[in-house]
C-alpha atoms as a PDB file:
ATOM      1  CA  UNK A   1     104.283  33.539  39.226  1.00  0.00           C
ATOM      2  CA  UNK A   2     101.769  34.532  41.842  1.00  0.00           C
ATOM      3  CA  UNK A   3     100.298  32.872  45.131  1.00  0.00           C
ATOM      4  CA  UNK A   4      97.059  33.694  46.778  1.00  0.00           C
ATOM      5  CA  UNK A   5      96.287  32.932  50.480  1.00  0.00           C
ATOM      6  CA  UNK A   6      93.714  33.475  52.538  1.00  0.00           C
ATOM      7  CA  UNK A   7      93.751  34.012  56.077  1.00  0.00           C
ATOM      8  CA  UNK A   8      90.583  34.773  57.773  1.00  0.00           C
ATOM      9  CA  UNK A   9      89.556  38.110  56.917  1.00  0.00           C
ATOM     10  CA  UNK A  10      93.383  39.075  55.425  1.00  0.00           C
ATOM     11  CA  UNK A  11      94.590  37.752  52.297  1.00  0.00           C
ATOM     12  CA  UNK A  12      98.157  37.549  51.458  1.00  0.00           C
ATOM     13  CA  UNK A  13      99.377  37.590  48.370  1.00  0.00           C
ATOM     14  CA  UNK A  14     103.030  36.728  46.845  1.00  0.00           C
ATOM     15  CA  UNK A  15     104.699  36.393  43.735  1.00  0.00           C
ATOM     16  CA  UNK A  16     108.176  36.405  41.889  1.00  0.00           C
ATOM     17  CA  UNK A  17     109.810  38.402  38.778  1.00  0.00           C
ATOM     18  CA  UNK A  18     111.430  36.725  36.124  1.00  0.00           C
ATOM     19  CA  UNK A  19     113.800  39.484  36.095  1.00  0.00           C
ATOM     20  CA  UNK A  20     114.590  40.179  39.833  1.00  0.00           C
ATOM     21  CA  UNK A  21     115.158  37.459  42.230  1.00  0.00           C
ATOM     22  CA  UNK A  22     113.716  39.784  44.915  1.00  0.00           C
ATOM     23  CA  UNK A  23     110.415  38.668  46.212  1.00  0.00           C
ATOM     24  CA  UNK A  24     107.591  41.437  46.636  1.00  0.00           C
ATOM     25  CA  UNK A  25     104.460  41.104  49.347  1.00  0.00           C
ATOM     26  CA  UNK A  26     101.314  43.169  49.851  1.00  0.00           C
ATOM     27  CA  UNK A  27      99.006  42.651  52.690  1.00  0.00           C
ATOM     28  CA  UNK A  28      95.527  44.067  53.210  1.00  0.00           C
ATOM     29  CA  UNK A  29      92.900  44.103  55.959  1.00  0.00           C
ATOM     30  CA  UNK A  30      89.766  44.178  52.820  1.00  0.00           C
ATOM     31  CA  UNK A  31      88.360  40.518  51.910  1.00  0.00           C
ATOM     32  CA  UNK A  32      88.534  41.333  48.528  1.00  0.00           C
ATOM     33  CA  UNK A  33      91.557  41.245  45.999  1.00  0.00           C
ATOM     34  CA  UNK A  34      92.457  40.927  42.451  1.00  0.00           C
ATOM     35  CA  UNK A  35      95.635  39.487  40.871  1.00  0.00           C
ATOM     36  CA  UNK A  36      96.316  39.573  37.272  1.00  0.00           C
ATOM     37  CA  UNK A  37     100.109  39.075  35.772  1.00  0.00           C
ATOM     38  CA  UNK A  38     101.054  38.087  39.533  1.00  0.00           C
ATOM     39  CA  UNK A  39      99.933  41.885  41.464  1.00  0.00           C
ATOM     40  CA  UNK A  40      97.050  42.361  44.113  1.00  0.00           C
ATOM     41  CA  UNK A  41      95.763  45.366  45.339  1.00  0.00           C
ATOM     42  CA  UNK A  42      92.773  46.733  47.841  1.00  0.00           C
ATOM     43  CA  UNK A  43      93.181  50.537  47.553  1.00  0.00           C
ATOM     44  CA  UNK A  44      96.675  50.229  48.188  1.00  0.00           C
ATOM     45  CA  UNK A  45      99.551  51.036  45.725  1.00  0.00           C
ATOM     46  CA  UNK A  46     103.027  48.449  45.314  1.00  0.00           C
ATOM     47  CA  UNK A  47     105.935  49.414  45.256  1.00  0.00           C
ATOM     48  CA  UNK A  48     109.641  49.148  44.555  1.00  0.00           C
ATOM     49  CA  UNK A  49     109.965  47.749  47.987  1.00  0.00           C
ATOM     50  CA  UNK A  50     107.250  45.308  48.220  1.00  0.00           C
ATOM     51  CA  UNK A  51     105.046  46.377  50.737  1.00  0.00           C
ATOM     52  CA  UNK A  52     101.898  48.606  50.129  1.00  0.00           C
ATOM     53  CA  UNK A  53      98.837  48.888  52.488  1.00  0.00           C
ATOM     54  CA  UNK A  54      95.183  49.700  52.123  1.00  0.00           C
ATOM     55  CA  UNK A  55      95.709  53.420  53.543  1.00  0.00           C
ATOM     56  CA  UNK A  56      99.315  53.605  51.848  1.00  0.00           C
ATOM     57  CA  UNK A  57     101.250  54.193  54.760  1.00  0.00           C
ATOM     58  CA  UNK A  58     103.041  51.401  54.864  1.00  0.00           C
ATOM     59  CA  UNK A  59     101.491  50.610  58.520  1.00  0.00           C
ATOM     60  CA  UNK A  60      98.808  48.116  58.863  1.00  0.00           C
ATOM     61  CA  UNK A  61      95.179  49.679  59.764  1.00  0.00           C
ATOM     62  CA  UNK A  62      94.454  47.418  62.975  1.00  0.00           C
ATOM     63  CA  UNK A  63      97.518  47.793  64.523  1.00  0.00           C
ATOM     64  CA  UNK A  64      97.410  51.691  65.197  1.00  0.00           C
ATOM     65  CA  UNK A  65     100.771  53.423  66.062  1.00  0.00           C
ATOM     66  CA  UNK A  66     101.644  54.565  69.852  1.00  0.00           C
ATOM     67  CA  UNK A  67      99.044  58.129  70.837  1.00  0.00           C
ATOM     68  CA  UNK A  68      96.689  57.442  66.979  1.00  0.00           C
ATOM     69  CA  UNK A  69      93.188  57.382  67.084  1.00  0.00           C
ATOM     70  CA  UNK A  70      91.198  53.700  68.249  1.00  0.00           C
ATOM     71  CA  UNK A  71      89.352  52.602  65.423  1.00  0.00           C
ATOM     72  CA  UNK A  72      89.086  56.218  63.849  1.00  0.00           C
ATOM     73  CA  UNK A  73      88.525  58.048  67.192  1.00  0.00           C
ATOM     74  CA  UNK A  74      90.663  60.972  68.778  1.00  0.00           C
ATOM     75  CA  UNK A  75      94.059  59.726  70.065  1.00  0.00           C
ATOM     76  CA  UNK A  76      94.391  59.187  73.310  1.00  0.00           C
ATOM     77  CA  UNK A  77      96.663  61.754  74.335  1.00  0.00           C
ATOM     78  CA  UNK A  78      93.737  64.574  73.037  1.00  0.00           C
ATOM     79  CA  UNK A  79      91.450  62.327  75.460  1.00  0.00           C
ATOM     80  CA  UNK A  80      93.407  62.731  78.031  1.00  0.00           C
ATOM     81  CA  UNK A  81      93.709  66.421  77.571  1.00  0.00           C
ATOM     82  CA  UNK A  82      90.352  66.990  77.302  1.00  0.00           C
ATOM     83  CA  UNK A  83      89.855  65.107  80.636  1.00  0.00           C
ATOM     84  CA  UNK A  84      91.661  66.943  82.248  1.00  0.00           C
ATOM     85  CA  UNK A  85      90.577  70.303  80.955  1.00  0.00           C
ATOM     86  CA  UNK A  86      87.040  68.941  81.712  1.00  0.00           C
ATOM     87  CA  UNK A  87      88.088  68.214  85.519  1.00  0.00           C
ATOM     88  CA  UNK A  88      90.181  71.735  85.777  1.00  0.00           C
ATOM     89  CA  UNK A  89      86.812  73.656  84.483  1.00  0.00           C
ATOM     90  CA  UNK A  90      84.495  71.308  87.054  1.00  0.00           C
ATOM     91  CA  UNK A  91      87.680  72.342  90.081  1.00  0.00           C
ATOM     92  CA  UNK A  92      87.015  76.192  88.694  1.00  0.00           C
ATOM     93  CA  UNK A  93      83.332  76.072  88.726  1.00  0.00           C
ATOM     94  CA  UNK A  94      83.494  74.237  92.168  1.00  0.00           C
ATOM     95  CA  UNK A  95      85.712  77.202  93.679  1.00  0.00           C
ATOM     96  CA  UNK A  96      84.002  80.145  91.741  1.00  0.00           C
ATOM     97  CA  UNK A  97      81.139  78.769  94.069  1.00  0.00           C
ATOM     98  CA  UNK A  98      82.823  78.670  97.018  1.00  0.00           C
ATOM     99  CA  UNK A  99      84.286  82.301  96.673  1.00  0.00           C
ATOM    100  CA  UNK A 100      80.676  83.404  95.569  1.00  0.00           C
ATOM    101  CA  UNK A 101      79.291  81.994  99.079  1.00  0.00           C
ATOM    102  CA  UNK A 102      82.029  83.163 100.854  1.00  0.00           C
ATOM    103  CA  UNK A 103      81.384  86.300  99.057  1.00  0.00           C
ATOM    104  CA  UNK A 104      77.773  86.149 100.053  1.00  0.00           C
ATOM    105  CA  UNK A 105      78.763  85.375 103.654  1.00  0.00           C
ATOM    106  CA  UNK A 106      81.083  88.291 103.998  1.00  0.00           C
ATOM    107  CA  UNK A 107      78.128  90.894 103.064  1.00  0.00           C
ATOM    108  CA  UNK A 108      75.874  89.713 105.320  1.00  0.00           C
ATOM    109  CA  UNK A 109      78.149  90.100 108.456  1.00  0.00           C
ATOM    110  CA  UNK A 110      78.885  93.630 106.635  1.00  0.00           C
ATOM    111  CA  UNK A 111      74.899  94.337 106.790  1.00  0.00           C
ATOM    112  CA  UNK A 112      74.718  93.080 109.973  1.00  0.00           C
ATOM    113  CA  UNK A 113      77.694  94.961 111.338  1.00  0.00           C
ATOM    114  CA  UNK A 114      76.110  98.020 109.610  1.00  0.00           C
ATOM    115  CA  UNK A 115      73.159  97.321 111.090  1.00  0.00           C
ATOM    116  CA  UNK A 116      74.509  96.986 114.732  1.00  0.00           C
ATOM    117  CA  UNK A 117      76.233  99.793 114.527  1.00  0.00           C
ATOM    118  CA  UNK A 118      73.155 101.946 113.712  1.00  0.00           C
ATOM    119  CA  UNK A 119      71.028 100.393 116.237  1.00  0.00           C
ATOM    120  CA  UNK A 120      73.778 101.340 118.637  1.00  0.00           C
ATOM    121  CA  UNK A 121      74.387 105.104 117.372  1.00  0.00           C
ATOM    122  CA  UNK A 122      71.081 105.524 117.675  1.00  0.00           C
ATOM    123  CA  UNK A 123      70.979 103.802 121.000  1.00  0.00           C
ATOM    124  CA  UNK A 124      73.829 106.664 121.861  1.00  0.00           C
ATOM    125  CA  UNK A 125      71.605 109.690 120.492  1.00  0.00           C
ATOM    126  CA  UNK A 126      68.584 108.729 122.952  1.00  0.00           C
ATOM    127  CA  UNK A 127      70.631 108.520 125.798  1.00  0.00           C
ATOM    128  CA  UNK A 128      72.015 111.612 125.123  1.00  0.00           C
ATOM    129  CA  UNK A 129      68.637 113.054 124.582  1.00  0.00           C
ATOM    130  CA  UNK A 130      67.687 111.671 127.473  1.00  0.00           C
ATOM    131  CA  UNK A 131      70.286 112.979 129.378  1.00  0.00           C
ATOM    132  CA  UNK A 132      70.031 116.510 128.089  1.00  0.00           C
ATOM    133  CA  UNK A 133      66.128 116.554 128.655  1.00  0.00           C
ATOM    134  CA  UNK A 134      67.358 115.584 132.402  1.00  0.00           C
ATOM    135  CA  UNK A 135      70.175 118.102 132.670  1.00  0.00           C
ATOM    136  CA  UNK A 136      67.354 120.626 131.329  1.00  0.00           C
ATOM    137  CA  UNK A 137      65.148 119.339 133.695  1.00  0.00           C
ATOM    138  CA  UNK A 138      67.657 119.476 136.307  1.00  0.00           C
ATOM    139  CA  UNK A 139      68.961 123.031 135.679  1.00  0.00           C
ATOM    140  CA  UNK A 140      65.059 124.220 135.665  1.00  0.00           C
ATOM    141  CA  UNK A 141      64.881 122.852 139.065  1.00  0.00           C
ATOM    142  CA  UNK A 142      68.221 124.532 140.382  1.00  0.00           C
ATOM    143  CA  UNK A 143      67.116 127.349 138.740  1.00  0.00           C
ATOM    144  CA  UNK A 144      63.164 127.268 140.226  1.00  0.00           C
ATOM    145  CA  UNK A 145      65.256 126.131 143.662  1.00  0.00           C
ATOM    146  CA  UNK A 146      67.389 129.562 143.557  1.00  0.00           C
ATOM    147  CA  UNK A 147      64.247 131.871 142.681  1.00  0.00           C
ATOM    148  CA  UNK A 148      62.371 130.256 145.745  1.00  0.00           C
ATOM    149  CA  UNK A 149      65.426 131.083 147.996  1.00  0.00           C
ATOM    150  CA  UNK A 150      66.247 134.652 147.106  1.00  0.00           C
ATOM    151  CA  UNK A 151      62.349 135.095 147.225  1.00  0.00           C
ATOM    152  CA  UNK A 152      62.889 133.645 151.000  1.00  0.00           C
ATOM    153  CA  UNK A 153      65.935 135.634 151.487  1.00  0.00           C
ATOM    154  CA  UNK A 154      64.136 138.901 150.911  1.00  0.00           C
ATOM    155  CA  UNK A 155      61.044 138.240 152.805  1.00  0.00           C
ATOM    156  CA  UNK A 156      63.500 138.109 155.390  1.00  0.00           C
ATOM    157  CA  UNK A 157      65.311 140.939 155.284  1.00  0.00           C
ATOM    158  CA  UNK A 158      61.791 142.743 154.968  1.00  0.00           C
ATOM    159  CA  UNK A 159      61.435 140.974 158.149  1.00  0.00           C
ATOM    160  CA  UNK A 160      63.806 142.353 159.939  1.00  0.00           C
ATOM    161  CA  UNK A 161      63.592 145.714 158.355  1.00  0.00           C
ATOM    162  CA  UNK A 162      60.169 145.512 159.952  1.00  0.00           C
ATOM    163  CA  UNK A 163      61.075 143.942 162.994  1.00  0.00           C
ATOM    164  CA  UNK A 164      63.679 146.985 163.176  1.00  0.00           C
ATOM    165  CA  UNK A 165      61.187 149.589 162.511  1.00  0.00           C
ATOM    166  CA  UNK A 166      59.419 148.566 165.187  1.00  0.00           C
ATOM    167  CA  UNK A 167      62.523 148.406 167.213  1.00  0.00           C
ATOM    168  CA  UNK A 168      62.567 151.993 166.437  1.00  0.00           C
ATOM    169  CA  UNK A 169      59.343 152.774 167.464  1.00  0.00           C
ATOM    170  CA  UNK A 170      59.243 151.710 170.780  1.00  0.00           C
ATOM    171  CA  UNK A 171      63.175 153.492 171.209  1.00  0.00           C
ATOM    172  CA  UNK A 172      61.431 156.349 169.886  1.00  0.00           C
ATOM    173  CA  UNK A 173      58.332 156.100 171.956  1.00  0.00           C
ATOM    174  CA  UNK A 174      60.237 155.377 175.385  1.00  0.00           C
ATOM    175  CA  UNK A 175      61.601 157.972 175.011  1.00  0.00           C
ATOM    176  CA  UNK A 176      58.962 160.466 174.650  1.00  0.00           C
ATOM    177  CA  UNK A 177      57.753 159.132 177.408  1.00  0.00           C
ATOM    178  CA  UNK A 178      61.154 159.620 179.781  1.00  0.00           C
ATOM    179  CA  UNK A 179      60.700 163.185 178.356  1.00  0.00           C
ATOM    180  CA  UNK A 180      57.428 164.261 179.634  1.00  0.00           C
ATOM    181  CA  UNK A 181      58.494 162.227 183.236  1.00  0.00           C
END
């Protein structure tokens, strides 16, 4: 003989064999059920045992096991996965910037290194222009300075040959005249 009870949305369902003593149970989580000759069923299969479920497992739908799926979502432990390989690709994308800046940074002090440095070379190559033009300069001076005094050293020494020619001449002439006295 077979008993039929309902409980809310689960119906429970018992009965006995004439030839067994054991008692056999199904339970299912559907609102609808059958019984004919004393079985029940809701797309679950009985068996030896006596217990059968809608999804045949022998587990009950709305009580999931430890880690399953919510109410046919991903279990929690892929969740939490996914979080976290979610946050590890955010912490990567937030230091990929931070090298790229840094990156960024490190360039433009090159430039403007690069560009100091050239602005000082050629600082370097007009002063030494500009002190070649003057050591030019300087060295035509010297030079003009040395033409002027030869040029004055040999007007005087014609001077003085002149000054001894006449020195000569008047020797020369005194004593002509002592002669003829």
């Amino acid at each position: 003989m077979g008993s039929i009870r309902l409980r809310g949305s689960r119906i429970r369902a018992t009965w006995a064999r004439k030839d067994s003593l054991s008692k056999h149970s199904i339970s299912s989580s559907s609102s609808s059920s059958s019984s004919s000759g004393g079985s029940s069923s809701s797309g679950g299969s009985g068996s030896s045992n006596g217990s059968s479920n809608s999804n045949g497992t022998g587990a009950h739908a709305l009580y999931p096991a430890a880690g399953a799926a919510p109410f046919g979502g991903a279990p929690l432990q892929q969740q939490q996965q996914q979080q976290q390989q979610q946050q590890q690709q955010q912490q990567q994308q937030q230091q990929q910037g931070t090298q790229q800046q840094l990156q960024q940074q490190q360039q433009q002090q090159q430039q403007q290194q690069q560009q100091q440095q050239q602005e000082k070379q050629q600082l370097k190559r007009r002063l030494q222009q500009q002190q070649q033009q003057q050591q030019r300069h300087d060295k035509q001076q010297q030079q003009q300075q040395q033409q002027q005094e030869q040029q004055q050293r040999c007007q005087q020494e014609e001077q003085q040959q002149q000054l001894q020619q006449q020195l000569q001449q008047q020797q020369q002439q005194q004593q002509q005249q002592q002669q003829q006295h």
